[in-house]
PDB file of N, CA and C in Angstrom:
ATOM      1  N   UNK A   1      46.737 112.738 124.794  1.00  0.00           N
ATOM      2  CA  UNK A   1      48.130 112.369 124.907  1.00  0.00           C
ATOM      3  C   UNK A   1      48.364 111.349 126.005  1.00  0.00           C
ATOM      4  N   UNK A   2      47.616 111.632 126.934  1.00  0.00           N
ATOM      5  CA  UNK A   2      47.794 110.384 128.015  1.00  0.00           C
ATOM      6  C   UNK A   2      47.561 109.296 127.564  1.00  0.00           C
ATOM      7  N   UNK A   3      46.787 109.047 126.998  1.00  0.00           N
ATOM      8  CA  UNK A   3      46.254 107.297 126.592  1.00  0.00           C
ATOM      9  C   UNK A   3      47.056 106.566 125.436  1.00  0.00           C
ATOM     10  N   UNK A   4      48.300 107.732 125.029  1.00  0.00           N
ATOM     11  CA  UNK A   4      48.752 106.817 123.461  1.00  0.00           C
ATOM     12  C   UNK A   4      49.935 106.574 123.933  1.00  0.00           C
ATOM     13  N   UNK A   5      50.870 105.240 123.430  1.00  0.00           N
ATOM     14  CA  UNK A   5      52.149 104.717 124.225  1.00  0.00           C
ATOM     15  C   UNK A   5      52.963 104.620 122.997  1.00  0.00           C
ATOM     16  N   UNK A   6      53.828 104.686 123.037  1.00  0.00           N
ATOM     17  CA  UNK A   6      55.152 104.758 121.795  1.00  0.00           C
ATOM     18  C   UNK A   6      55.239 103.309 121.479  1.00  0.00           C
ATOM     19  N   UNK A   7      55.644 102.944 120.431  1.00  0.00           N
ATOM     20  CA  UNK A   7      55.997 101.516 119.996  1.00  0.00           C
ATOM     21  C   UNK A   7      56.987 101.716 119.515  1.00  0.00           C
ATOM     22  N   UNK A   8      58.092 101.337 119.792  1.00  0.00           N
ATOM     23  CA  UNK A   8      59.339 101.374 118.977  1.00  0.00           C
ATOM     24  C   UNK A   8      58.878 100.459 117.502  1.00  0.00           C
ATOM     25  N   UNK A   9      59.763 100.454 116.709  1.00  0.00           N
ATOM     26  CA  UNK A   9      59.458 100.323 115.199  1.00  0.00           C
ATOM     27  C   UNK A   9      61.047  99.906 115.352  1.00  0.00           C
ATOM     28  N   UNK A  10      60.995  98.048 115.101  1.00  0.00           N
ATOM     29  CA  UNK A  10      61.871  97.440 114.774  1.00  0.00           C
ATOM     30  C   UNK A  10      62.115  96.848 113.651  1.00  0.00           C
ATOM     31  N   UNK A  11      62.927  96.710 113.460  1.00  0.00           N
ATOM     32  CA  UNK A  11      63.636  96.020 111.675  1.00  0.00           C
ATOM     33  C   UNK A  11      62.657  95.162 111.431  1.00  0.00           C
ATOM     34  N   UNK A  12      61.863  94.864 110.225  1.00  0.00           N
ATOM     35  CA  UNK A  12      60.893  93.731 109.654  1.00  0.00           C
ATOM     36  C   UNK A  12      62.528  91.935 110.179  1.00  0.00           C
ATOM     37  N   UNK A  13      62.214  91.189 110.166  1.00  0.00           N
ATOM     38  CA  UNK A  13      62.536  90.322 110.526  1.00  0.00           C
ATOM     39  C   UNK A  13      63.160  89.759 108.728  1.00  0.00           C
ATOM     40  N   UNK A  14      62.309  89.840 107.400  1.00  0.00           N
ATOM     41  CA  UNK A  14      62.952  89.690 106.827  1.00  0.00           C
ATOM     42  C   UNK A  14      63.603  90.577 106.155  1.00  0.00           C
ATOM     43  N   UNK A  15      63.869  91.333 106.668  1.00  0.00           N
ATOM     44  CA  UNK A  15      65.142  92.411 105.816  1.00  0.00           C
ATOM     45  C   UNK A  15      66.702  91.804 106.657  1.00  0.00           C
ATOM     46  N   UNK A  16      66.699  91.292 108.255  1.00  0.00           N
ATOM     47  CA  UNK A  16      67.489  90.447 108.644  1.00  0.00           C
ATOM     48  C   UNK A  16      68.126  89.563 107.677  1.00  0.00           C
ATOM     49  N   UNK A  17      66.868  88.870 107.309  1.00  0.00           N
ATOM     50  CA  UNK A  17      66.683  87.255 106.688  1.00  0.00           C
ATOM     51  C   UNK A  17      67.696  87.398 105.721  1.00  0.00           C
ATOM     52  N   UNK A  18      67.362  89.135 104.546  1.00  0.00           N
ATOM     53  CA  UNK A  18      67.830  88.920 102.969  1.00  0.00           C
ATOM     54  C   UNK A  18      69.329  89.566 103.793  1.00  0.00           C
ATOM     55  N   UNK A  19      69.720  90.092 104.618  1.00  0.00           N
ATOM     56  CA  UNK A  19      71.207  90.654 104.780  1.00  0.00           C
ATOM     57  C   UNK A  19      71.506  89.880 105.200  1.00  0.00           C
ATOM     58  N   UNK A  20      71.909  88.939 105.988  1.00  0.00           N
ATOM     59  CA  UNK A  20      72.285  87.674 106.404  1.00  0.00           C
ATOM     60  C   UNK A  20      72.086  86.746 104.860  1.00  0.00           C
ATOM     61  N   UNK A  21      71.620  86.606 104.244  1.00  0.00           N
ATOM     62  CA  UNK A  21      71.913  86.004 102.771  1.00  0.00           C
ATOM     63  C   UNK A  21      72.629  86.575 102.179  1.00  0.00           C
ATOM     64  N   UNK A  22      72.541  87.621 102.066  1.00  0.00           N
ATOM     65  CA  UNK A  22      73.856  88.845 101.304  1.00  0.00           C
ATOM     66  C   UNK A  22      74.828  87.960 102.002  1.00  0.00           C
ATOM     67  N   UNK A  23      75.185  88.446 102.996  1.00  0.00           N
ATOM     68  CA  UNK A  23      76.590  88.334 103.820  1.00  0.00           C
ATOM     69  C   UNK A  23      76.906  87.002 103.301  1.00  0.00           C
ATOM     70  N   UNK A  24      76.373  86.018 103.366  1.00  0.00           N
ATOM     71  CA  UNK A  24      76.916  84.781 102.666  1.00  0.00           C
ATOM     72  C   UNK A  24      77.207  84.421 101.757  1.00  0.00           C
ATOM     73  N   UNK A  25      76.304  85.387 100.358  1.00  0.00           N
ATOM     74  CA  UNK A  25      76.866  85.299  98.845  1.00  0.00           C
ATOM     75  C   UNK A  25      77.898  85.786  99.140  1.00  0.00           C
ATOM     76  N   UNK A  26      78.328  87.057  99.462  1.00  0.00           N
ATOM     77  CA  UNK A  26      79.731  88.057  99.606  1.00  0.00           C
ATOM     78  C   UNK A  26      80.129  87.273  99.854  1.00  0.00           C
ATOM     79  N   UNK A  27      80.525  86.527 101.151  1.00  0.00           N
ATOM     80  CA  UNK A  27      81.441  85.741 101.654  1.00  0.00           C
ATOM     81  C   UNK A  27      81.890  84.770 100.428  1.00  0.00           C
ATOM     82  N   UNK A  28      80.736  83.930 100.108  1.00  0.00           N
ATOM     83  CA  UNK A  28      81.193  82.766  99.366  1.00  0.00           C
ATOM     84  C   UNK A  28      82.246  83.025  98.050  1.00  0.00           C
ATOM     85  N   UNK A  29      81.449  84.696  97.610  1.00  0.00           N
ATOM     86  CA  UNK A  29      82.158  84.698  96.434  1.00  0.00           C
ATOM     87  C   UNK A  29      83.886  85.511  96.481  1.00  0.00           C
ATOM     88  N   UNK A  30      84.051  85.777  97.829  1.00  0.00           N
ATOM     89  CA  UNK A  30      85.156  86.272  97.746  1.00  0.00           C
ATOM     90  C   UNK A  30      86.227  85.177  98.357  1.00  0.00           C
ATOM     91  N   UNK A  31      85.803  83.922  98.556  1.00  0.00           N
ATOM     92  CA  UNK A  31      86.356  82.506  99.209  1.00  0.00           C
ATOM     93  C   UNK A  31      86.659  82.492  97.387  1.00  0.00           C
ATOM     94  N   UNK A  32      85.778  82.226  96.624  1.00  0.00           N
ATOM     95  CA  UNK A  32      85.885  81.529  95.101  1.00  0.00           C
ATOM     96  C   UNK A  32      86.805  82.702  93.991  1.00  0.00           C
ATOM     97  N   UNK A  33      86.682  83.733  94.434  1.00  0.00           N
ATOM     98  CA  UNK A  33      87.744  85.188  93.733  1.00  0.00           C
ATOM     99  C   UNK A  33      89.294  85.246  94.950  1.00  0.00           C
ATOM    100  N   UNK A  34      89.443  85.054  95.509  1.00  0.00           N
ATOM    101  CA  UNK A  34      90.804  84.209  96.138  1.00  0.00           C
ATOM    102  C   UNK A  34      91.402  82.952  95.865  1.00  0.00           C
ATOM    103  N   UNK A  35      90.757  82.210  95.811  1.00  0.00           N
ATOM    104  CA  UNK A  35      91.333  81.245  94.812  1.00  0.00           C
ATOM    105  C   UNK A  35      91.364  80.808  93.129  1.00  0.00           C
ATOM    106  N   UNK A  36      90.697  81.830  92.731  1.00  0.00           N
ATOM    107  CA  UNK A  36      91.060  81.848  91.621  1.00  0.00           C
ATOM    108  C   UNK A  36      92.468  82.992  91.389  1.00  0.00           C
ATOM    109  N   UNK A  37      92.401  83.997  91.975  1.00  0.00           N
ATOM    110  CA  UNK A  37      93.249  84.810  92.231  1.00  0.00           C
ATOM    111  C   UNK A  37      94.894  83.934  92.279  1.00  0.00           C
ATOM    112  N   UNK A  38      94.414  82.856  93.369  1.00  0.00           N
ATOM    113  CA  UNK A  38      96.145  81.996  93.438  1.00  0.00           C
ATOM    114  C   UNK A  38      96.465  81.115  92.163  1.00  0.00           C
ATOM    115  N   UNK A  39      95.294  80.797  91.853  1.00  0.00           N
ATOM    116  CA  UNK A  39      95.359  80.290  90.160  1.00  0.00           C
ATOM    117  C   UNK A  39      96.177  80.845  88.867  1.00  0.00           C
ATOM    118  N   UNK A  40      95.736  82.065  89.154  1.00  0.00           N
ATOM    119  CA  UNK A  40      96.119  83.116  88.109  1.00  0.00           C
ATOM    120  C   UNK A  40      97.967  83.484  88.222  1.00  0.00           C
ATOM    121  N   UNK A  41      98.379  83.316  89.505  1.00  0.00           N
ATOM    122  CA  UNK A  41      99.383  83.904  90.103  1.00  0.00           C
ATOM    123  C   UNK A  41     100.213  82.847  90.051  1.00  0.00           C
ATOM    124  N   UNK A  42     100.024  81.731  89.571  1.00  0.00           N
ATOM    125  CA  UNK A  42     100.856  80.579  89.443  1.00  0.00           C
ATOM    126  C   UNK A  42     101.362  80.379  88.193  1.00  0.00           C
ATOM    127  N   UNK A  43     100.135  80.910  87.578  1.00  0.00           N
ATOM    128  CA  UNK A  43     100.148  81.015  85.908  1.00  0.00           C
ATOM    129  C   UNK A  43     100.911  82.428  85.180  1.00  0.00           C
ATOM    130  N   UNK A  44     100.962  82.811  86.285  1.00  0.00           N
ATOM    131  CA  UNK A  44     102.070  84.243  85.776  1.00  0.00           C
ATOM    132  C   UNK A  44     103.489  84.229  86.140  1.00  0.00           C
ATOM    133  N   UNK A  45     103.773  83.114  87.157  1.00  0.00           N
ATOM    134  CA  UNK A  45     105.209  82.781  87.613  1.00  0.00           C
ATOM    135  C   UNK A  45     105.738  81.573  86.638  1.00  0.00           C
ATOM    136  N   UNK A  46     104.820  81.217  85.427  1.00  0.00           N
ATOM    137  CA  UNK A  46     105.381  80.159  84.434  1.00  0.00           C
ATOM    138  C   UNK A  46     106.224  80.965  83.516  1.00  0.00           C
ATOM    139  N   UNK A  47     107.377  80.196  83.214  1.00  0.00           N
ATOM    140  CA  UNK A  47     108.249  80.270  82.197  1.00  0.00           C
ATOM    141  C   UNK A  47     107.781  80.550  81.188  1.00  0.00           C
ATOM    142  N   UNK A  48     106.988  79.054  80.355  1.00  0.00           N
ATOM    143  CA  UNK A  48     105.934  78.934  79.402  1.00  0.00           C
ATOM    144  C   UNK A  48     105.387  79.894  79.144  1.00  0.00           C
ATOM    145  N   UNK A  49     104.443  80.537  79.783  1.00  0.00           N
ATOM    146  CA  UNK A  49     103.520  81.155  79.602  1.00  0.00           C
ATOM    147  C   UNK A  49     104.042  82.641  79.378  1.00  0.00           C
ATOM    148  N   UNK A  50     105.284  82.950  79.881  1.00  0.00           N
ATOM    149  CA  UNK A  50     106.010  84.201  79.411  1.00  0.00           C
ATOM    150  C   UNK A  50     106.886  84.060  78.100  1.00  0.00           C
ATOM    151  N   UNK A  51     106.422  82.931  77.400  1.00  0.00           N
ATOM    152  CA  UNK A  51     107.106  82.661  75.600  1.00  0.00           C
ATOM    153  C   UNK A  51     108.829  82.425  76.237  1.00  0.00           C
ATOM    154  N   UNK A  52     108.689  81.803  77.112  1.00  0.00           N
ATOM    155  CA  UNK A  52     110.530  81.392  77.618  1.00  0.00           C
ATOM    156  C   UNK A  52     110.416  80.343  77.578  1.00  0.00           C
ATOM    157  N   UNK A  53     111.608  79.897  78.168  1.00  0.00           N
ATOM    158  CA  UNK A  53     112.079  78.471  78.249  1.00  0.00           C
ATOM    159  C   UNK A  53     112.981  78.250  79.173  1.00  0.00           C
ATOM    160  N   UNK A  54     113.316  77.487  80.367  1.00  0.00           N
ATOM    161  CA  UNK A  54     113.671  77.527  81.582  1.00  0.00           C
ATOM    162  C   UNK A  54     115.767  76.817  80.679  1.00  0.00           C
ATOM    163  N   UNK A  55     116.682  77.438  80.948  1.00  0.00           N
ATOM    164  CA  UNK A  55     117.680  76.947  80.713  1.00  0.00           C
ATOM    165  C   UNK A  55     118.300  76.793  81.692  1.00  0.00           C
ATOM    166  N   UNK A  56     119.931  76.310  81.739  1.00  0.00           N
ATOM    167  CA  UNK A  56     120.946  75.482  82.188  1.00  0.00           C
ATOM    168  C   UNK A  56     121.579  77.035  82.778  1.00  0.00           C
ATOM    169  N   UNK A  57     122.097  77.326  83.992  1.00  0.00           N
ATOM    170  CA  UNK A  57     123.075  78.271  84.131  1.00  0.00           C
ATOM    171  C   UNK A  57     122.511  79.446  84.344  1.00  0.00           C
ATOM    172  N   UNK A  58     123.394  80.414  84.755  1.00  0.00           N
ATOM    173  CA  UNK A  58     122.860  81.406  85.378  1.00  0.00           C
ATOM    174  C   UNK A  58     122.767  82.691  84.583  1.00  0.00           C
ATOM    175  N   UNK A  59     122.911  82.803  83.037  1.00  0.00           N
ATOM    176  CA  UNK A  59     123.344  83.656  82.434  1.00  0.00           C
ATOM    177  C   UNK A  59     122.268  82.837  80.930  1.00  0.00           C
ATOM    178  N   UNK A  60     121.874  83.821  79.906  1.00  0.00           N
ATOM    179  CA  UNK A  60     121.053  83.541  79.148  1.00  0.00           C
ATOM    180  C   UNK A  60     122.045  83.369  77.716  1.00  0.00           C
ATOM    181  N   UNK A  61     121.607  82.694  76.402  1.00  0.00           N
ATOM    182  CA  UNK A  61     122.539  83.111  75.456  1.00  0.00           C
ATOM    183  C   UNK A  61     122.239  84.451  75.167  1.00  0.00           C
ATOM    184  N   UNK A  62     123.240  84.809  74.212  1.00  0.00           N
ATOM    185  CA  UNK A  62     123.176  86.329  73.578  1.00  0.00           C
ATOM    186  C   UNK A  62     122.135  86.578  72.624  1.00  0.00           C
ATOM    187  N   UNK A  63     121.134  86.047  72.161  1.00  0.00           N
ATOM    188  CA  UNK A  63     119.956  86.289  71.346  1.00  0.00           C
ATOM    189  C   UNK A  63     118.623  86.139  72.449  1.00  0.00           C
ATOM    190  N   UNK A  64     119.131  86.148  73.821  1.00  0.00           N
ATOM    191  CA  UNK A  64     117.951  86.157  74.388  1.00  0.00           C
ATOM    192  C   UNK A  64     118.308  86.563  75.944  1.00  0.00           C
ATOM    193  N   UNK A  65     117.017  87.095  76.173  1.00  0.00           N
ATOM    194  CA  UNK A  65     117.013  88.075  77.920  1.00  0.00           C
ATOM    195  C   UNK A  65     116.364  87.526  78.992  1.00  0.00           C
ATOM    196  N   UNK A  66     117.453  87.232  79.756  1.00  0.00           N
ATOM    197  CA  UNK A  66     116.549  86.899  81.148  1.00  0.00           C
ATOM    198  C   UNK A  66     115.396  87.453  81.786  1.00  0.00           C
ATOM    199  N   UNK A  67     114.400  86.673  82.554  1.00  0.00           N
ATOM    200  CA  UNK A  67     113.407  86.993  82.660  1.00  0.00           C
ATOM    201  C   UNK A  67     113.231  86.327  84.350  1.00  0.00           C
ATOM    202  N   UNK A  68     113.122  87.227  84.950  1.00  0.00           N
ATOM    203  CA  UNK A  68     113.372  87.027  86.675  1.00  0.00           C
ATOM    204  C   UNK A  68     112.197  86.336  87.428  1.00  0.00           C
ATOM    205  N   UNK A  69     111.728  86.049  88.612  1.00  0.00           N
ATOM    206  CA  UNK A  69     110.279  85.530  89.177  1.00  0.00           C
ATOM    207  C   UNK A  69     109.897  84.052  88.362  1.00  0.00           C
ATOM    208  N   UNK A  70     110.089  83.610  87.851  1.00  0.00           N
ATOM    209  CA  UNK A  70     109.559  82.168  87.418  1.00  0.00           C
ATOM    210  C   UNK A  70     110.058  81.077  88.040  1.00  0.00           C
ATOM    211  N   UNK A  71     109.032  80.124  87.451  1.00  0.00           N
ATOM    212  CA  UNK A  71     109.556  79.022  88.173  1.00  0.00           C
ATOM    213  C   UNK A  71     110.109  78.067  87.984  1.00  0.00           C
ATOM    214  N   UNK A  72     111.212  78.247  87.341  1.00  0.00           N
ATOM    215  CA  UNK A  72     112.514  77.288  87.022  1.00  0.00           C
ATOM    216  C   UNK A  72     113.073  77.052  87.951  1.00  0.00           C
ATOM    217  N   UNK A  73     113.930  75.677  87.739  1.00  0.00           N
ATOM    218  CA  UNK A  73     114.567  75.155  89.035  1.00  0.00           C
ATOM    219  C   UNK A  73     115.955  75.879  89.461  1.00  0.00           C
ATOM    220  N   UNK A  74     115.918  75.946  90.434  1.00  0.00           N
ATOM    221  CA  UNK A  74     117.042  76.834  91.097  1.00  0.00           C
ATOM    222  C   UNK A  74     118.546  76.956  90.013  1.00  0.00           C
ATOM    223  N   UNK A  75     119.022  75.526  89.630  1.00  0.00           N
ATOM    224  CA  UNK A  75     119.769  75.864  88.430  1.00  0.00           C
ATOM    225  C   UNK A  75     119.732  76.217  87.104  1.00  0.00           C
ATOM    226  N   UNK A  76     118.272  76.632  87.078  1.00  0.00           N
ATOM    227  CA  UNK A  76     118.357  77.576  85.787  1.00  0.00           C
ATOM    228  C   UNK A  76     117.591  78.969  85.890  1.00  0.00           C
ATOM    229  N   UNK A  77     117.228  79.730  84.354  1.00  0.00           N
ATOM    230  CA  UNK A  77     117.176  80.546  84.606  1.00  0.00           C
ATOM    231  C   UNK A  77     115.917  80.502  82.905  1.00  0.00           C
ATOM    232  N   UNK A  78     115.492  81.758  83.497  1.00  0.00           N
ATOM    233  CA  UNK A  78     114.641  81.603  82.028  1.00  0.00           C
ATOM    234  C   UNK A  78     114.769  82.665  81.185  1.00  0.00           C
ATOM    235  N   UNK A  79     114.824  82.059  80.008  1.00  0.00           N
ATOM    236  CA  UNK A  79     115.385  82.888  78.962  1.00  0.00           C
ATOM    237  C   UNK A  79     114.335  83.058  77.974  1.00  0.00           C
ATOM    238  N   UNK A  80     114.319  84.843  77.077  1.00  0.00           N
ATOM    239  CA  UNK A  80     113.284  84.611  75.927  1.00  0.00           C
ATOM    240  C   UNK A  80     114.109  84.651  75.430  1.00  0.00           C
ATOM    241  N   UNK A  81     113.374  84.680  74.160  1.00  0.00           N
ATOM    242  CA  UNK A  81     114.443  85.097  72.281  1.00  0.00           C
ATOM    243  C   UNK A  81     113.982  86.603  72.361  1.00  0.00           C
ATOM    244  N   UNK A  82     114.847  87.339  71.968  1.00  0.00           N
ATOM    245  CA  UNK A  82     114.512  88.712  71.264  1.00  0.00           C
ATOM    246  C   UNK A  82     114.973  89.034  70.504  1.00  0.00           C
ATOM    247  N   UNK A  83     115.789  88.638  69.737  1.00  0.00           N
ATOM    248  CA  UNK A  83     116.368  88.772  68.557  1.00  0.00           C
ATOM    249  C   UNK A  83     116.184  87.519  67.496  1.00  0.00           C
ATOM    250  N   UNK A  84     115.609  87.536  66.176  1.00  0.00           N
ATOM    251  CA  UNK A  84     116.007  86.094  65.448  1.00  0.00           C
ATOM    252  C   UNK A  84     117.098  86.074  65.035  1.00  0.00           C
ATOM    253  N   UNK A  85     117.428  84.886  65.542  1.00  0.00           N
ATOM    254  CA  UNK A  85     118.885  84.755  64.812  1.00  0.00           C
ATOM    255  C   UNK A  85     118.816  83.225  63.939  1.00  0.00           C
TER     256      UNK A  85
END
């Protein structure tokens, strides 16, 4: 027992290497899933894309229902059809 000395037992150097590569895919891909994210969220505040149509006034005709959050210009408002008339 006298003659044997402990060696600590440190991390291999490339298991560092591959987690430090991790950390950078993660990173990168949650930089590229955030902006697609604001992509998506632009595309859900369209008129269009909710089968409307941005009108005149603050009130919709009577064959069709306002539809709130979009992005029509302040003087209008967006309206679907829900009824055919």
């Amino acid at each position: 027992m006298i003659g044997k000395t402990k060696k600590s037992q440190g991390m291999p150097i490339e298991i560092i290497i591959i987690a430090a590569l991790a950390l950078i895919v993660l990173v990168v891909l949650a930089v590229i899933l955030a902006n697609r994210t604001g992509i998506f969220t632009k595309d859900l505040q369209s008129c269009p894309a909710k089968q409307g149509e941005c009108t005149p006034g603050t009130k919709c005709p009577s064959n069709k229902a306002l539809i709130t959050n979009t992005d029509c210009k302040k003087d209008q408002v967006c309206c679907i059809q829900v009824f055919n008339a």
